[in-house]
Protein backbone atom coordinates (compact mmCIF):
# COMPACT_ATOMS: atom_id res chain seq x y z
CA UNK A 1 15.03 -4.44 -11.81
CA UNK A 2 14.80 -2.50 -8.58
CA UNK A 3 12.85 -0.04 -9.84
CA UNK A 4 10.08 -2.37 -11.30
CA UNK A 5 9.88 -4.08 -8.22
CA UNK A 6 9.22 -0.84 -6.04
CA UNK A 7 6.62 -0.02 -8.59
CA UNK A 8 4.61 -3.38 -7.66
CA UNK A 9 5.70 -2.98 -3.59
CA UNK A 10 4.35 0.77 -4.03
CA UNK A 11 1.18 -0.39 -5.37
CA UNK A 12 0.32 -3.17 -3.19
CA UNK A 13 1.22 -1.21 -0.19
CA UNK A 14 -0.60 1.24 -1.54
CA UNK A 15 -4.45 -1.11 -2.00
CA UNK A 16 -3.50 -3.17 1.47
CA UNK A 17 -6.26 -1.96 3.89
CA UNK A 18 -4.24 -3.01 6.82
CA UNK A 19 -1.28 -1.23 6.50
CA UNK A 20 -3.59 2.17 4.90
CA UNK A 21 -5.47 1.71 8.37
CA UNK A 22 -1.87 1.77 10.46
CA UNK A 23 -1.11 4.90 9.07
CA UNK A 24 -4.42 6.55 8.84
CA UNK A 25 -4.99 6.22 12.72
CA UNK A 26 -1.65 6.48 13.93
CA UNK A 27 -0.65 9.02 16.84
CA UNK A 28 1.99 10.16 14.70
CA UNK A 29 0.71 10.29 10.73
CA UNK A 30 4.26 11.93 9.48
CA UNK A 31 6.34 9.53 11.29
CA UNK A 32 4.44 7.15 10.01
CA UNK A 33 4.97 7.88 6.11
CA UNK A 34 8.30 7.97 6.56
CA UNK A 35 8.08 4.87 8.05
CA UNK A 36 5.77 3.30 4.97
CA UNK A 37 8.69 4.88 2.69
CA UNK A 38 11.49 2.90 4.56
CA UNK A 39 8.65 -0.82 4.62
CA UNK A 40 8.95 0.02 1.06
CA UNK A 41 12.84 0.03 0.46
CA UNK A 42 13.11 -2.45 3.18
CA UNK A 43 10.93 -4.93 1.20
CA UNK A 44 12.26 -4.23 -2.11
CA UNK A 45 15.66 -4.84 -0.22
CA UNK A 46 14.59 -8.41 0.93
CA UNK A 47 13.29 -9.57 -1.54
CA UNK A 48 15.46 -8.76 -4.42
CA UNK A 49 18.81 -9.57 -2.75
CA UNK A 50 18.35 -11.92 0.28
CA UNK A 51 18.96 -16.01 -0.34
CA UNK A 52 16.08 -18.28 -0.13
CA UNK A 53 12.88 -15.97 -0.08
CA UNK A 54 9.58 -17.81 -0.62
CA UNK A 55 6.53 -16.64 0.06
CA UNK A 56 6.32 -17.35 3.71
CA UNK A 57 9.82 -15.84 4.86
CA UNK A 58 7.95 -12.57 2.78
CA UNK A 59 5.09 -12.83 4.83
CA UNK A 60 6.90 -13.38 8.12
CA UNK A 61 8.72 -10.25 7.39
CA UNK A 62 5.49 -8.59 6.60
CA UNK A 63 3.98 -9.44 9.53
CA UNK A 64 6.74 -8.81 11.82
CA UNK A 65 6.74 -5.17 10.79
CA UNK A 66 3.24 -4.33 11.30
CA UNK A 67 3.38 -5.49 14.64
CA UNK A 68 6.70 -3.98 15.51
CA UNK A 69 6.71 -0.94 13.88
CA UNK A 70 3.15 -0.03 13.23
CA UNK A 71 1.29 -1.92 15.93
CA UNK A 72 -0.71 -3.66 13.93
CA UNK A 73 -1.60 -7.27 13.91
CA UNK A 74 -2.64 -8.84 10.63
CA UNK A 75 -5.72 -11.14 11.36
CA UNK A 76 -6.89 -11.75 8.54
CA UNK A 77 -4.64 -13.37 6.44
CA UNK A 78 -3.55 -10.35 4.00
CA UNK A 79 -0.03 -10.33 4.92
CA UNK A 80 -0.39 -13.80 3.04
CA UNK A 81 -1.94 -12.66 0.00
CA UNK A 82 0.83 -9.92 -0.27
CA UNK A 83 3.34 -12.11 0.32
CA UNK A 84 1.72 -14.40 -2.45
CA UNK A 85 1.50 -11.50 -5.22
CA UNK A 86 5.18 -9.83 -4.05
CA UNK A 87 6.66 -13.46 -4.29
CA UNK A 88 4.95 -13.93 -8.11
CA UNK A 89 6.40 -10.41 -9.16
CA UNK A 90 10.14 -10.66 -7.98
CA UNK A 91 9.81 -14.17 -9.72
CA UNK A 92 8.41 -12.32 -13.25
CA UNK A 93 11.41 -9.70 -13.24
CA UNK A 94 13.76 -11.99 -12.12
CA UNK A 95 13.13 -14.14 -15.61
CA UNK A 96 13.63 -10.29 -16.91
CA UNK A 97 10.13 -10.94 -18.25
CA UNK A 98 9.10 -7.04 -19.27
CA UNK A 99 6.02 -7.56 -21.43
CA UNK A 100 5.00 -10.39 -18.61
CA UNK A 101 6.26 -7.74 -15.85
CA UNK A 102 3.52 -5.10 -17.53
CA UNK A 103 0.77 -7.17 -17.75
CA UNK A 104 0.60 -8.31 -14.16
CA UNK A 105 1.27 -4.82 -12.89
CA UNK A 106 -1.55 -3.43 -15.26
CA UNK A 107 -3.95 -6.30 -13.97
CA UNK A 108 -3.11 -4.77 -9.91
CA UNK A 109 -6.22 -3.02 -8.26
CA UNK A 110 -6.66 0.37 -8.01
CA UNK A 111 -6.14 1.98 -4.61
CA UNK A 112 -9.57 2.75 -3.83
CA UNK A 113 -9.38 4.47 -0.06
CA UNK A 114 -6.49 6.90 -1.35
CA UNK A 115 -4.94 6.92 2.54
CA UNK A 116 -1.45 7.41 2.35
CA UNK A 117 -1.03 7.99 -1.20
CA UNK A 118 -3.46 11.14 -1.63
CA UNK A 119 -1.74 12.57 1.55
CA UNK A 120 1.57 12.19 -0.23
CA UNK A 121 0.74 14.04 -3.25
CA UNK A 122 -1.45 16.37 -1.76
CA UNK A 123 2.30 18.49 -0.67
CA UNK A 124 3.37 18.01 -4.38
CA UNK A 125 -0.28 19.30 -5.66
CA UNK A 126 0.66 22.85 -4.12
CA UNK A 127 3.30 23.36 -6.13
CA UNK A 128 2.13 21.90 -9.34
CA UNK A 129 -1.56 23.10 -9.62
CA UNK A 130 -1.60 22.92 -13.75
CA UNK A 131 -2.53 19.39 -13.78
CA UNK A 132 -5.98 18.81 -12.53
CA UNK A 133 -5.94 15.02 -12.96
CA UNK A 134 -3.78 15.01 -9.58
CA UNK A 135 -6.13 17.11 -7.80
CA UNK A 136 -9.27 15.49 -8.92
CA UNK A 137 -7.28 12.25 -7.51
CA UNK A 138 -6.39 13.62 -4.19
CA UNK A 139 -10.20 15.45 -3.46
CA UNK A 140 -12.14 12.23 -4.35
CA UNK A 141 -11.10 8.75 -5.62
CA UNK A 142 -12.16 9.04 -8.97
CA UNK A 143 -14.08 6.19 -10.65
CA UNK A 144 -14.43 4.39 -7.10
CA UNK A 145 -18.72 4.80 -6.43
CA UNK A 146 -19.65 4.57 -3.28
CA UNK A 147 -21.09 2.20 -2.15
CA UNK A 148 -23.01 1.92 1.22
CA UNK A 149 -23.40 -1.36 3.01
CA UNK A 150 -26.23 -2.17 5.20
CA UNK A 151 -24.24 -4.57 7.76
CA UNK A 152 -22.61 -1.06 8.93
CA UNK A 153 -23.75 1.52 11.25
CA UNK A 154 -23.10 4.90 11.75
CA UNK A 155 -22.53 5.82 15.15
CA UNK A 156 -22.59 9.88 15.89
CA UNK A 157 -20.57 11.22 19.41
CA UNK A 158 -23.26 13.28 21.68
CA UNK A 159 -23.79 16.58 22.04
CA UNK A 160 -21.55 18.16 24.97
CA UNK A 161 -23.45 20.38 27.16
């Protein structure tokens, strides 16, 4: 049951722009995995054995660690919507629902920006370099086009004399 759950915590941590920005512009990127690592547990944690979690005491937690341990303030509402879809998964495995359990995880996105994740494997990639798939993952995001959007600007530092 534990395990399941840390799957679907894992993979939304994994897609949630907010938290992948934390840890991509952080002072201290190492501390800061291991601190995504112990979000993770922590979460599973509260959610599988505390009394009376709904989706707002979820969200409140959320919330509370991205500002206290990653500095980040959540503006726009996502620590709601993964509250919402953590909340809907402990409820599936709690009814020990495995078929149920496989089709919501299957139906999760994709990470697409490949912050944390790619950086994680990448250590693992050294010593395993038989398996291509997991290097073509951690080079590029594969099957993710890019796209470029035209409200965006990029903005280039000047040339140092």
């Amino acid at each position: 049951m534990a395990e399941a759950f840390r799957r679907v915590v894992e993979q939304v941590f994994h897609n949630w722009t907010a938290l992948n920005l934390a840890v991509e512009y952080s002072d201290s990127p190492y501390k800061t995995k291991e601190m995504v690592g112990e979000f993770i547990s922590n979460m599973v944690q509260y959610c599988l054995f505390s009394s009376d979690v709904d989706p707002s005491s979820i969200e409140e937690v959320l919330d509370d660690t991205m500002d206290q341990e990653f500095e980040t303030l959540c503006e726009d509402n996502s620590t709601k919507e993964v509250a919402a879809v953590l909340y809907r998964f402990m409820n599936i495995i709690k009814q020990e629902d495995s078929a149920k359990f496989e089709e919501e995880f299957q139906k999760l996105p994709v990470n697409t920006t490949c912050t944390f994740r790619a950086r994680k494997r990448s250590s693992e990639s050294v010593s395993s370099t038989n398996d291509s798939s997991e290097s073509a993952e951690i080079g590029n995001c594969p099957g993710v086009p890019m796209e470029l959007d035209s409200e965006w600007m990029v903005v280039k530092s000047r040339k140092r004399r």
